[in-house]
C-alpha atoms as a PDB file:
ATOM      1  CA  UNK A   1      47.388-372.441-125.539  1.00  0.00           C
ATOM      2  CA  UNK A   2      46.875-374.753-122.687  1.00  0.00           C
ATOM      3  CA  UNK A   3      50.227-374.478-121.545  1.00  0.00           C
ATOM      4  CA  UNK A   4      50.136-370.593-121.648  1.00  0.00           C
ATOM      5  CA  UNK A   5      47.199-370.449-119.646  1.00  0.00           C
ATOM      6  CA  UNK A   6      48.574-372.608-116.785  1.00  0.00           C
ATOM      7  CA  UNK A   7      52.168-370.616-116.885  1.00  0.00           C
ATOM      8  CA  UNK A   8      49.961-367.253-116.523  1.00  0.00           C
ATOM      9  CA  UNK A   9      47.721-368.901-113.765  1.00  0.00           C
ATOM     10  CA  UNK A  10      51.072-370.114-111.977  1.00  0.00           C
ATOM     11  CA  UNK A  11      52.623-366.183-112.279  1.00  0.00           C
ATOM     12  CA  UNK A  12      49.372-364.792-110.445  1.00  0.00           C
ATOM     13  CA  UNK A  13      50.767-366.070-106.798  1.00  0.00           C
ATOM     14  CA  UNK A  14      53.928-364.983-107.639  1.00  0.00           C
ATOM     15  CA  UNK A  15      52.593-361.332-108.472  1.00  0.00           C
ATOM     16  CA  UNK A  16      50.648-361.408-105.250  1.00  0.00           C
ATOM     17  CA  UNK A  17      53.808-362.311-103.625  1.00  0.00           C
ATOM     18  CA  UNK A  18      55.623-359.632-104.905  1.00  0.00           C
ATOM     19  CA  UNK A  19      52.940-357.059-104.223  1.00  0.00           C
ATOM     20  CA  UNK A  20      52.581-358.028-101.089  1.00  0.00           C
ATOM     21  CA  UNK A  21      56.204-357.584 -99.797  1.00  0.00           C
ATOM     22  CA  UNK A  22      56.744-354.282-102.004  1.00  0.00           C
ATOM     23  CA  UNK A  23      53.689-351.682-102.063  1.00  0.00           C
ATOM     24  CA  UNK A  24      51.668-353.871-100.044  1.00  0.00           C
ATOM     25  CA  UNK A  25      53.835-353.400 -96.632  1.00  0.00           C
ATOM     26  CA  UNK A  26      53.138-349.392 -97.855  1.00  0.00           C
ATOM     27  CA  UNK A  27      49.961-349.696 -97.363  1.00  0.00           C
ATOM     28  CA  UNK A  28      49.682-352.351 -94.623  1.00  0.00           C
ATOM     29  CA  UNK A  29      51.434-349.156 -92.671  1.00  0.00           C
ATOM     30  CA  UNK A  30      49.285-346.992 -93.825  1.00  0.00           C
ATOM     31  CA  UNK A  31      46.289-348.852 -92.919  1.00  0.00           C
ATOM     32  CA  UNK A  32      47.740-349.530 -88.840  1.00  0.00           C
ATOM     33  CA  UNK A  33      48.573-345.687 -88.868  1.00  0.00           C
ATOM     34  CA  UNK A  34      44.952-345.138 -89.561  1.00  0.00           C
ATOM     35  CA  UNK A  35      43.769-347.976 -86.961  1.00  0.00           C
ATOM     36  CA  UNK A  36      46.088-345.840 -84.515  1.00  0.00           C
ATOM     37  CA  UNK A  37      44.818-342.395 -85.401  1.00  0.00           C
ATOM     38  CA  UNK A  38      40.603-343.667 -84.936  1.00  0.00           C
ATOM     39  CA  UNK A  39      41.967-345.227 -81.865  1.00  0.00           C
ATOM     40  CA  UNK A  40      43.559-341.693 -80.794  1.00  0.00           C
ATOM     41  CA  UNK A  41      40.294-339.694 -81.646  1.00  0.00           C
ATOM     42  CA  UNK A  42      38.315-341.760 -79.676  1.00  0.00           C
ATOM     43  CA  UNK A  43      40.391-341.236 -76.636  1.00  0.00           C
ATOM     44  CA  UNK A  44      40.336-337.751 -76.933  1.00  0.00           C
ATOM     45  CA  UNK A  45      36.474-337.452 -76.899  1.00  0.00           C
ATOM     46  CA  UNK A  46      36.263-339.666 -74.000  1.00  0.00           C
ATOM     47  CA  UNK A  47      39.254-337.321 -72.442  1.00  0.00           C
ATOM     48  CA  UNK A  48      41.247-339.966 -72.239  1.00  0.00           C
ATOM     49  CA  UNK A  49      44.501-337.728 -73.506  1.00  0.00           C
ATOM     50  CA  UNK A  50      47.364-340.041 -72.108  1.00  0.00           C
ATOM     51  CA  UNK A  51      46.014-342.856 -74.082  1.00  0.00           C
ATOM     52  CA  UNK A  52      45.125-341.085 -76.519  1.00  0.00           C
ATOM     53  CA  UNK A  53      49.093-339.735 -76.577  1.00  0.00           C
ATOM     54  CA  UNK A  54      50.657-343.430 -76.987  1.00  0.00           C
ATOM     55  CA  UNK A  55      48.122-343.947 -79.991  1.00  0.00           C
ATOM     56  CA  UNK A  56      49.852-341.006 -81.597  1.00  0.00           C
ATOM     57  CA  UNK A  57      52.946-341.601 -81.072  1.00  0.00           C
ATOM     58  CA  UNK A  58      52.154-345.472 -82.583  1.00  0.00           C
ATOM     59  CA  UNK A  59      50.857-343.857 -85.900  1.00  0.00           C
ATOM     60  CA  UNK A  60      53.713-341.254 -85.874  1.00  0.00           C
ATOM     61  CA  UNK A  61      55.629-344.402 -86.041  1.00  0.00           C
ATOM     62  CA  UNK A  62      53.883-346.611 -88.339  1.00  0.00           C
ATOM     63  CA  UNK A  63      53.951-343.808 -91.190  1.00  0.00           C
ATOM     64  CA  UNK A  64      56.808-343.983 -93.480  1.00  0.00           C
ATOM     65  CA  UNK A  65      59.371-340.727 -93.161  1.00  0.00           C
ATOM     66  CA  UNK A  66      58.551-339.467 -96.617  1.00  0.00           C
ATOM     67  CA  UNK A  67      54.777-338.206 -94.893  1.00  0.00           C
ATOM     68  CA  UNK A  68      56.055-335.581 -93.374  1.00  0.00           C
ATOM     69  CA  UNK A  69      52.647-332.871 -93.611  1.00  0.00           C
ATOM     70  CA  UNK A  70      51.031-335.947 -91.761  1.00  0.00           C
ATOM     71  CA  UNK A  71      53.645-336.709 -89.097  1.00  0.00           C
ATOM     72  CA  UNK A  72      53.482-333.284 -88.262  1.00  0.00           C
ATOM     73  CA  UNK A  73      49.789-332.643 -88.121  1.00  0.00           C
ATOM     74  CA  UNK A  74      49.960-335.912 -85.888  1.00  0.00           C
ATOM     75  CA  UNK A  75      52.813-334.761 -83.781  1.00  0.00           C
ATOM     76  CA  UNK A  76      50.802-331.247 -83.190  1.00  0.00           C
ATOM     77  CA  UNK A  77      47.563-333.065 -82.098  1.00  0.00           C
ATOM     78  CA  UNK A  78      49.799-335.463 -79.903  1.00  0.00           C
ATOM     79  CA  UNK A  79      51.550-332.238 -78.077  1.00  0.00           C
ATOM     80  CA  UNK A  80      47.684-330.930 -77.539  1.00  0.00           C
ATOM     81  CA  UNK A  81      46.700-333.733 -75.928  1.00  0.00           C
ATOM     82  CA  UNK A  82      49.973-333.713 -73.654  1.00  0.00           C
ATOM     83  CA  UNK A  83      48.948-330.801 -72.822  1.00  0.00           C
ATOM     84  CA  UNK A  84      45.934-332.024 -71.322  1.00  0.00           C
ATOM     85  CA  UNK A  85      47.527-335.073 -69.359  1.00  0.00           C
ATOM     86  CA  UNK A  86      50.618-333.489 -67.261  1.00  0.00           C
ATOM     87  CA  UNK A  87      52.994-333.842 -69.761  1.00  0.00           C
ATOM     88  CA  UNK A  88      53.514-330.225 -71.115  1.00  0.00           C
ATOM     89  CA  UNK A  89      56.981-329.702 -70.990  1.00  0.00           C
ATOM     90  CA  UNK A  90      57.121-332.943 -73.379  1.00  0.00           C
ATOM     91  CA  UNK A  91      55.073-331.254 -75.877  1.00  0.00           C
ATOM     92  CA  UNK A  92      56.273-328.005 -75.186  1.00  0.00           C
ATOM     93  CA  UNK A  93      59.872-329.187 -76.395  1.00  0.00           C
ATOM     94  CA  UNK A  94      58.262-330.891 -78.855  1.00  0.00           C
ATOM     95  CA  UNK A  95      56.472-328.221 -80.182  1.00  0.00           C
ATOM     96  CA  UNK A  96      59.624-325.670 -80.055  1.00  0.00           C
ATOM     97  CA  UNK A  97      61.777-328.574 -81.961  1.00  0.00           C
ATOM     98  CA  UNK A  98      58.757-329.066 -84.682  1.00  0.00           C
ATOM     99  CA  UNK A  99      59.259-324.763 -85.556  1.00  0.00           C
ATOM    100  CA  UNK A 100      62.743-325.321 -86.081  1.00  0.00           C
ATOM    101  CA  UNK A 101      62.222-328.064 -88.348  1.00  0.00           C
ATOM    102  CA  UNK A 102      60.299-325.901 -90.659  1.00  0.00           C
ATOM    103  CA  UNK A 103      61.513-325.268 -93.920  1.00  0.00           C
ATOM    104  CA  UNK A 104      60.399-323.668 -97.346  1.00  0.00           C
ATOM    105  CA  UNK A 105      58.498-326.412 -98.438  1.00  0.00           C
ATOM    106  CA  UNK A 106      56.211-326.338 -95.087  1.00  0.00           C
ATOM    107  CA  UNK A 107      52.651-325.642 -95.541  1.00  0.00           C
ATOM    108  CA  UNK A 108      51.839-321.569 -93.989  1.00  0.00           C
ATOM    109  CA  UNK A 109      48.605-323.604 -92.488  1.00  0.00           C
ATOM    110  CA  UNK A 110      50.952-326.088 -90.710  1.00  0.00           C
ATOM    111  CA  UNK A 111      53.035-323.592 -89.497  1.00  0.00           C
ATOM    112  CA  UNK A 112      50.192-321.162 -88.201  1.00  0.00           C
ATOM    113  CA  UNK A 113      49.091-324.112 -86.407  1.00  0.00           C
ATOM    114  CA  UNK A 114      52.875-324.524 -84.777  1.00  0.00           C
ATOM    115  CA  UNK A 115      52.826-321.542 -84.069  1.00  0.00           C
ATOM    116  CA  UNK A 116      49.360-321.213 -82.095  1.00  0.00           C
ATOM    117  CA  UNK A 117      49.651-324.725 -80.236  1.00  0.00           C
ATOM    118  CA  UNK A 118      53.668-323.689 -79.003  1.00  0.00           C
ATOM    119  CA  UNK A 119      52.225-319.954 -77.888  1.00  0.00           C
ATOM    120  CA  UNK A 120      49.239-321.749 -75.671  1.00  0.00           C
ATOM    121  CA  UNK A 121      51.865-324.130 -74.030  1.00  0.00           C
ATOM    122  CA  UNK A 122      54.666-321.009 -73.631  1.00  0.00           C
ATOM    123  CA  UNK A 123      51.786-319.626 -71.779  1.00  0.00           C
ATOM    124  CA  UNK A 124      50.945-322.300 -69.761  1.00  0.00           C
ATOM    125  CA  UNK A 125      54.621-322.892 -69.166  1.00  0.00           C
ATOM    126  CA  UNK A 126      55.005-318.962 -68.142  1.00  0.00           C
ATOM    127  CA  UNK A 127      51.963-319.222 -65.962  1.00  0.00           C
ATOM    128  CA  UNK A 128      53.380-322.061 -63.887  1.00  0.00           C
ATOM    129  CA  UNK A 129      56.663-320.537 -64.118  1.00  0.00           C
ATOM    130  CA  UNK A 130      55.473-317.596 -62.798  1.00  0.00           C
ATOM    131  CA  UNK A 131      53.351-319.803 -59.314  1.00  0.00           C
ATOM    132  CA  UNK A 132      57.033-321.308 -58.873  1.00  0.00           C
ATOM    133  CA  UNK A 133      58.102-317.919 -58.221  1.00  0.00           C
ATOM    134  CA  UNK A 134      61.017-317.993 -61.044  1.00  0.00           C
ATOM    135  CA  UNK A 135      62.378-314.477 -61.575  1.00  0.00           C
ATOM    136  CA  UNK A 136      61.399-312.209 -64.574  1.00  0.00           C
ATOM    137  CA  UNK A 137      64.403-312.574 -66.370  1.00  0.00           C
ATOM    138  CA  UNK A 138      63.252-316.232 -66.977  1.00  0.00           C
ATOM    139  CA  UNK A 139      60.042-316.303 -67.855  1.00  0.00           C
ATOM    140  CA  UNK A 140      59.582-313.109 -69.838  1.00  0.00           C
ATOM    141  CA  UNK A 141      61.153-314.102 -73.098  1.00  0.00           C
ATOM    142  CA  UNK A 142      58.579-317.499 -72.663  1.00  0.00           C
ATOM    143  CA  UNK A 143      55.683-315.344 -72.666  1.00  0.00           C
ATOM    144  CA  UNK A 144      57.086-312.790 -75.292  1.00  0.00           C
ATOM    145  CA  UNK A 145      57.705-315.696 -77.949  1.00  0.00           C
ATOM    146  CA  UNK A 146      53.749-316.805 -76.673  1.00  0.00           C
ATOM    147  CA  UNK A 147      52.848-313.036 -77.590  1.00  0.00           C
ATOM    148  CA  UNK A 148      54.749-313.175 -81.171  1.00  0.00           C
ATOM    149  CA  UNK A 149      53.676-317.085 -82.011  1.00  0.00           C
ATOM    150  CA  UNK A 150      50.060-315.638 -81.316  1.00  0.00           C
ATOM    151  CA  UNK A 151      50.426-312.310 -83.919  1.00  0.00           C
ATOM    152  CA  UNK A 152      51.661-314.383 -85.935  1.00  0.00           C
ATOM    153  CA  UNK A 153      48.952-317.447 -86.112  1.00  0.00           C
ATOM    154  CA  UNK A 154      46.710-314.392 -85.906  1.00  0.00           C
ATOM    155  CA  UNK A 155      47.741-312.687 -89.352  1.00  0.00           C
ATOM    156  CA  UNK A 156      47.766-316.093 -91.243  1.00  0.00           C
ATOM    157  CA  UNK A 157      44.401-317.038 -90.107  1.00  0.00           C
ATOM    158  CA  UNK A 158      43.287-313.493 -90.969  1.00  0.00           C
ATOM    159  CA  UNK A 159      44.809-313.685 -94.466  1.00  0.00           C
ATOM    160  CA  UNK A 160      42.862-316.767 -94.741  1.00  0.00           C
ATOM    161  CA  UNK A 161      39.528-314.923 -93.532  1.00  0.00           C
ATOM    162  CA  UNK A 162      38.688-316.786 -90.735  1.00  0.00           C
ATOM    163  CA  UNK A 163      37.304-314.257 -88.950  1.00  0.00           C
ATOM    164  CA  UNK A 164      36.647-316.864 -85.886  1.00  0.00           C
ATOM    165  CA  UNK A 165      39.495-318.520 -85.208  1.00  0.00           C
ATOM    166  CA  UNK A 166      41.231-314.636 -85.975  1.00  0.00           C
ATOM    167  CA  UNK A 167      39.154-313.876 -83.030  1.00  0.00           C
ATOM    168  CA  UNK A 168      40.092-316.644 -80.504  1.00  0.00           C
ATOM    169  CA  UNK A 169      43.875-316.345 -81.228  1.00  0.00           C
ATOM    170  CA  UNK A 170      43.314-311.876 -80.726  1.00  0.00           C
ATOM    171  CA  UNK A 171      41.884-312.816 -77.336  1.00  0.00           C
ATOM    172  CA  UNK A 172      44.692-315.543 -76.894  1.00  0.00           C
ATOM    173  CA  UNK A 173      47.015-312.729 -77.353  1.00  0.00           C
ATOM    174  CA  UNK A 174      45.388-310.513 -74.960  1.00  0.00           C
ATOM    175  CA  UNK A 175      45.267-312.953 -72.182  1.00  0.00           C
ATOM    176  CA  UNK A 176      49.483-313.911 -72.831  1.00  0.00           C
ATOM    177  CA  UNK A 177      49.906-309.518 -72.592  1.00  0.00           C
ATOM    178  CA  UNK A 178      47.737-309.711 -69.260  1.00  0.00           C
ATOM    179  CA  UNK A 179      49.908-312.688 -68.016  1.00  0.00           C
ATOM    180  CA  UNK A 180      53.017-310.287 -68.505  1.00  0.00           C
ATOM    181  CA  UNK A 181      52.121-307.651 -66.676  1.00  0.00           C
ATOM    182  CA  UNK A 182      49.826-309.264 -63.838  1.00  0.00           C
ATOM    183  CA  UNK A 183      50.588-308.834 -60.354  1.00  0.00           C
ATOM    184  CA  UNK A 184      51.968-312.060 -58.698  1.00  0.00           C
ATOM    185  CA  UNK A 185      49.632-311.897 -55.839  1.00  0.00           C
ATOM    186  CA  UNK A 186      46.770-311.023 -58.437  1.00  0.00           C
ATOM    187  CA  UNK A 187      47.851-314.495 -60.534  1.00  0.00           C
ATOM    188  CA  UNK A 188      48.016-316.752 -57.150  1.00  0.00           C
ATOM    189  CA  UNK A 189      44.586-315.511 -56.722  1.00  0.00           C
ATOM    190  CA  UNK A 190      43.143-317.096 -60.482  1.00  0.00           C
ATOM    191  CA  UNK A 191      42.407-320.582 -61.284  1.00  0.00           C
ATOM    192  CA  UNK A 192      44.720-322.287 -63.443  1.00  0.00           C
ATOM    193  CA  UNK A 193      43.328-321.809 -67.127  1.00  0.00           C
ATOM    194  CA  UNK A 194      41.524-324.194 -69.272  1.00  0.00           C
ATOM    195  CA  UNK A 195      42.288-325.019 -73.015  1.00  0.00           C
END
């Protein structure tokens, strides 16, 4: 019996061993993704976005590729907060790369969300566009796509029944319209818009 005991006790560091270099590097990643993400959310309430963009992209990278509703919800709040720190054509090409990637299995939330963060930077993108004095040809189809990315965030937050959020992306949608047809010497005239 004596012996049995002290064969079990010796097999207990061995199990720990073997947890620790199989399931327990899982969730050693897990835990530095979440380290990363509180690190990220921090930054963005103090406005710090650029940091707040490197701790995204180290959690992005921390998480194993099988997470990929998480990746993406992390890769949409890192292209919003590149939008806040000079870096939108980053997270516009970003965003436009993270829509083709969708796929049957996507969640319709996830992909409303796509959708609505890609139509604020095509209309960002069209606004500047539009100051650099780039011809219609090129910027129209930008702020069309805005337009139909809007609708169509729009419908799946009203199927949802937020009535809210409906509301904001409606007015969204309004504003990219406005941006089409506005005057050039009527746009140089407006502040830059906020987020």
């Amino acid at each position: 019996m004596r012996k049995l005991f002290i064969f079990i006790w010796l097999l207990i560091p061995l199990g720990a061993t073997a947890y620790h270099f199989g399931p327990g590097q899982q969730n050693l990643k897990f835990d530095q993704a979440t380290q990363h993400i509180d690190l990220a959310e921090k930054h963005l309430t103090n406005k710090e976005f650029a940091e707040a963009v490197v701790e995204f992209d180290e959690a992005i990278s921390s998480l194993p590729n099988e997470d990929v509703s998480t990746i993406t919800k992390l890769r949409i709040e890192k292209a919003k907060a590149q939008m806040q720190c000079s870096q939108l054509p980053e997270a516009y090409k970003n965003l436009e790369s993270m829509l083709s990637e969708i796929n049957a299995d996507t969640n319709p939330k996830l992909i409303a969300e796509i959708k609505s963060t890609l139509a604020n930077a095509q209309y960002y993108i069209t606004w500047l566009m539009r100051l650099e004095g780039h011809s219609r040809e090129i910027w129209e189809p930008v702020i069309e796509s805005s337009r139909q990315n809007y609708y169509a965030a729009s419908e799946f937050v009203k199927g949802e029944g937020n009535q809210k959020l409906n509301n904001e992306l409606l007015q969204n949608l309004e504003a990219s319209i406005k941006l089409a047809r506005m005057d050039l010497d009527e746009l140089q005239g407006l502040p830059l818009p906020n987020q």
